[in-house]
Protein backbone atom coordinates (compact mmCIF):
# COMPACT_ATOMS: atom_id res chain seq x y z
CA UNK A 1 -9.06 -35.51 35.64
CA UNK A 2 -7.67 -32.30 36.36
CA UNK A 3 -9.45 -29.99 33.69
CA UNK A 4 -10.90 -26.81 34.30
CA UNK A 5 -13.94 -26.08 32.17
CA UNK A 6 -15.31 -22.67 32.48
CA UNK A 7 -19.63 -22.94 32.87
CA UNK A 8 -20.14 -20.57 29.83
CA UNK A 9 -17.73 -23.01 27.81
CA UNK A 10 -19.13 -26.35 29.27
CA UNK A 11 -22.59 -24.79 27.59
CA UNK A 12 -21.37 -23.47 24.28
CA UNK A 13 -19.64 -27.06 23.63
CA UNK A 14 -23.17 -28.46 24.67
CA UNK A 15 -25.24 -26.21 22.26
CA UNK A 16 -22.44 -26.84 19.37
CA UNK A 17 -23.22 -30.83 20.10
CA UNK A 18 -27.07 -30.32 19.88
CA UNK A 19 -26.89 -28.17 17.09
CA UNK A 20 -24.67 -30.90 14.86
CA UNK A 21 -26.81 -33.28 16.30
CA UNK A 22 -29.83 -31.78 14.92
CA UNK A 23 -28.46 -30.51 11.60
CA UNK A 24 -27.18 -34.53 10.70
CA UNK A 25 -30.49 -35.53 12.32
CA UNK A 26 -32.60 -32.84 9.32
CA UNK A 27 -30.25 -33.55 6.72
CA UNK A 28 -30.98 -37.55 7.10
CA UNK A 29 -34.68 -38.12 8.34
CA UNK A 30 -36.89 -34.92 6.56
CA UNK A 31 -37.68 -34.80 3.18
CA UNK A 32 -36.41 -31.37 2.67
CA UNK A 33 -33.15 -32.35 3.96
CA UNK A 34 -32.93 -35.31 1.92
CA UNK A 35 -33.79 -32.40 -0.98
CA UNK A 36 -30.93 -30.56 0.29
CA UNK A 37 -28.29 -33.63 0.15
CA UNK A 38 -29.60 -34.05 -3.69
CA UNK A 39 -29.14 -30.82 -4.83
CA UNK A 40 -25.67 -30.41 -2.95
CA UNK A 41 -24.45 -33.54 -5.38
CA UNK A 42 -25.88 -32.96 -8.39
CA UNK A 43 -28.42 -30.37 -9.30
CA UNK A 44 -29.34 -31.11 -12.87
CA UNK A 45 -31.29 -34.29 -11.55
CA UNK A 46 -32.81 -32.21 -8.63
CA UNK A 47 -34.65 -30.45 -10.99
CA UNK A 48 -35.80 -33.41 -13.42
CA UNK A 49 -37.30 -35.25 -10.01
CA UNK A 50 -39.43 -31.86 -9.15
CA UNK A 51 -36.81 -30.20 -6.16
CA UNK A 52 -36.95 -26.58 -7.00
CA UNK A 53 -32.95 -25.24 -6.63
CA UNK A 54 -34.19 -21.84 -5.29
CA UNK A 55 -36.41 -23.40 -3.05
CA UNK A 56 -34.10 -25.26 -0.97
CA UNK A 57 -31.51 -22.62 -1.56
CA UNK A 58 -33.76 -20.32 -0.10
CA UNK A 59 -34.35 -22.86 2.93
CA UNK A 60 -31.02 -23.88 3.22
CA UNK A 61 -29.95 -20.06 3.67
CA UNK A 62 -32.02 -20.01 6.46
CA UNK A 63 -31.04 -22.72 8.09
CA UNK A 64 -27.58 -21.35 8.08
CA UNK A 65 -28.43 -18.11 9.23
CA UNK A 66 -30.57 -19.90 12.56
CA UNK A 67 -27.39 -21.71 13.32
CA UNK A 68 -24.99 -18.68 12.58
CA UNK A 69 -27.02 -16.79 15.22
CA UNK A 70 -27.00 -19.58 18.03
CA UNK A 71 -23.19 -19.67 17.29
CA UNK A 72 -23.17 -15.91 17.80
CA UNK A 73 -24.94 -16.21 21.02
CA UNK A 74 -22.58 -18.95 22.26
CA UNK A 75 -19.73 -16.64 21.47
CA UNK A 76 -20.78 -14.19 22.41
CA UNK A 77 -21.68 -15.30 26.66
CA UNK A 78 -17.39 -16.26 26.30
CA UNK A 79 -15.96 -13.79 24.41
CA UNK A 80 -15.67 -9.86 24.78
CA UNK A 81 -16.98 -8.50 20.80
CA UNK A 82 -16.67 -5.40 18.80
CA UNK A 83 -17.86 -5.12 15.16
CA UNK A 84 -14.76 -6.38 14.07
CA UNK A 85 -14.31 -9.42 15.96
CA UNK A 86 -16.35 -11.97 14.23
CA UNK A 87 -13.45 -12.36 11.19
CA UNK A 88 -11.14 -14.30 13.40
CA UNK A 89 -13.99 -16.87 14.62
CA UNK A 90 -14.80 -16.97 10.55
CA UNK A 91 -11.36 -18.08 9.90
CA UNK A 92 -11.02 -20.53 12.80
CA UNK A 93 -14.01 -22.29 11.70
CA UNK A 94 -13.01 -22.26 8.00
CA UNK A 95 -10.01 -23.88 9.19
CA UNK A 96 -12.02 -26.44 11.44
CA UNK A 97 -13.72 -27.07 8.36
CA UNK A 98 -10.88 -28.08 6.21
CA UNK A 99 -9.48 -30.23 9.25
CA UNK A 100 -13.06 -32.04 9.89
CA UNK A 101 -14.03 -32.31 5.98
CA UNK A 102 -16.14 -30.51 3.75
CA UNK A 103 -18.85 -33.04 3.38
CA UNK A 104 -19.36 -34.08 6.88
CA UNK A 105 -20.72 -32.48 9.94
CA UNK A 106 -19.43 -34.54 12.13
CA UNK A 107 -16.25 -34.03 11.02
CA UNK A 108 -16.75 -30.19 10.80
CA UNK A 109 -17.65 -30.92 14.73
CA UNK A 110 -14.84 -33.15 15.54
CA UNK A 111 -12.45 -30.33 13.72
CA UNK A 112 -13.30 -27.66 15.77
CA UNK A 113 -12.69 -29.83 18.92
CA UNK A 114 -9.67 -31.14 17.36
CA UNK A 115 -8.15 -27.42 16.67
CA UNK A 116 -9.34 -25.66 20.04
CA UNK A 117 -7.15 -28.77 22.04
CA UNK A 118 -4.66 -27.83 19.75
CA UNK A 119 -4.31 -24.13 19.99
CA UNK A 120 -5.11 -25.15 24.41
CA UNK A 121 -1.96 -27.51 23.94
CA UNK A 122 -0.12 -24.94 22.05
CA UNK A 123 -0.70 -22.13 24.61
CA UNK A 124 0.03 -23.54 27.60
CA UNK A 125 3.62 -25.68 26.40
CA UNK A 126 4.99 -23.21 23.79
CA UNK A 127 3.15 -19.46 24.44
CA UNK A 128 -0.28 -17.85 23.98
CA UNK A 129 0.86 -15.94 20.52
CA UNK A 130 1.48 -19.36 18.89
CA UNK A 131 -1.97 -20.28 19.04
CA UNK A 132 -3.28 -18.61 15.87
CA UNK A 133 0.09 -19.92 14.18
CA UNK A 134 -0.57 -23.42 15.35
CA UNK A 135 -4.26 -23.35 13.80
CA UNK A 136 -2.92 -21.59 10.09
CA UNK A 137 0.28 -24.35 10.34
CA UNK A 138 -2.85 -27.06 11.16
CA UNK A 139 -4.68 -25.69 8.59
CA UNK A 140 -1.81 -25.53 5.95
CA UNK A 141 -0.80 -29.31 6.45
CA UNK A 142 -4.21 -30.60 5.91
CA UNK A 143 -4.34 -28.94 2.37
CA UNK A 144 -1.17 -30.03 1.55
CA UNK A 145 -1.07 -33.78 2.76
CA UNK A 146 -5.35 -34.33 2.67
CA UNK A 147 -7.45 -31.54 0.92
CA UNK A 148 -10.44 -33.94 1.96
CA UNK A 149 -9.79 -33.32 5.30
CA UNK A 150 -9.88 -36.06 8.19
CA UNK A 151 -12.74 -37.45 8.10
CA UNK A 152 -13.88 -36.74 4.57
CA UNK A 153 -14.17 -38.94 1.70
CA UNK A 154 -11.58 -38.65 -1.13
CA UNK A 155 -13.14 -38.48 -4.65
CA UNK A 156 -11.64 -41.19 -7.09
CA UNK A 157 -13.59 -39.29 -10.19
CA UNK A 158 -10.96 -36.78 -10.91
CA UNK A 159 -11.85 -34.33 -13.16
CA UNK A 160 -15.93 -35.30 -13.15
CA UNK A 161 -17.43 -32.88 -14.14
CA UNK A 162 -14.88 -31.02 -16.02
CA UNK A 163 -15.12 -31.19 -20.04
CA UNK A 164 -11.62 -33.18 -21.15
């Protein structure tokens, strides 16, 4: 179809799809990731059913720090890195996050992919210094015209939570 796909790329998208794959796959068949889902919504009831917070803080902080370091390796077989280089990949995946949806990994996923053919598009029709503008503009709209992002769910209990 015309697309050139670098090898090291091809791979990093690959490990990104396993990795989401087997984060939803935790989160929705273990019991400890069932434990984390409970405690993410509402953590007073966590601890009157017996989940310990710290616990599955504790194992949840792992977690994150296993996948932060397979992300690191992917990034680091494409991309030349100094010390200072990992902020921009932080804010390009806060900003996939916002686009995808704070709630969903999926749409986390599907943000990312939808913001790298974006910045792609943006480099080759406009000009290769546009590309971090596109993403911030991207990332701008979505907070102003749907804070839930794509493919989250919007929360009809305004204020719950909040003493009125």
């Amino acid at each position: 179809m015309g697309f050139k796909i670098s090898f090291t790329r091809l791979i990093a998208f690959f490990i990104a799809l396993i990795s989401a794959l087997g984060v939803t796959l935790f989160l929705k068949k273990t019991l400890i990731g069932k434990a984390v889902r409970a405690a993410s919504e509402n953590l007073v009831s966590c601890r009157l059913i017996g989940i310990i917070p710290h616990r599955v803080n504790g194992i949840t902080f792992a977690i994150g720090i296993g996948f932060a370091a397979i992300a690191g390796i992917a990034t680091a077989t494409t991309y030349p890195f100094d010390p200072y280089s990992g902020f921009i990949f932080s804010l390009k995946a806060m900003v996939a996050l916002a686009l995808g949806g704070l709630g969903s990994v999926w749409g986390a996923f599907l943000g990312g992919v939808i913001l790298g053919v974006l910045e792609s598009w943006g480099s080759f029709f406009i000009s290769g210094g546009w590309a971090d503008a596109i993403s911030y503009g991207v990332f701008l709209g979505v907070l102003m015209f749907r804070p839930e992002g794509l493919f989250g769910r919007s929360s009809d209990r305004a204020g719950d939570g909040a003493a009125s």
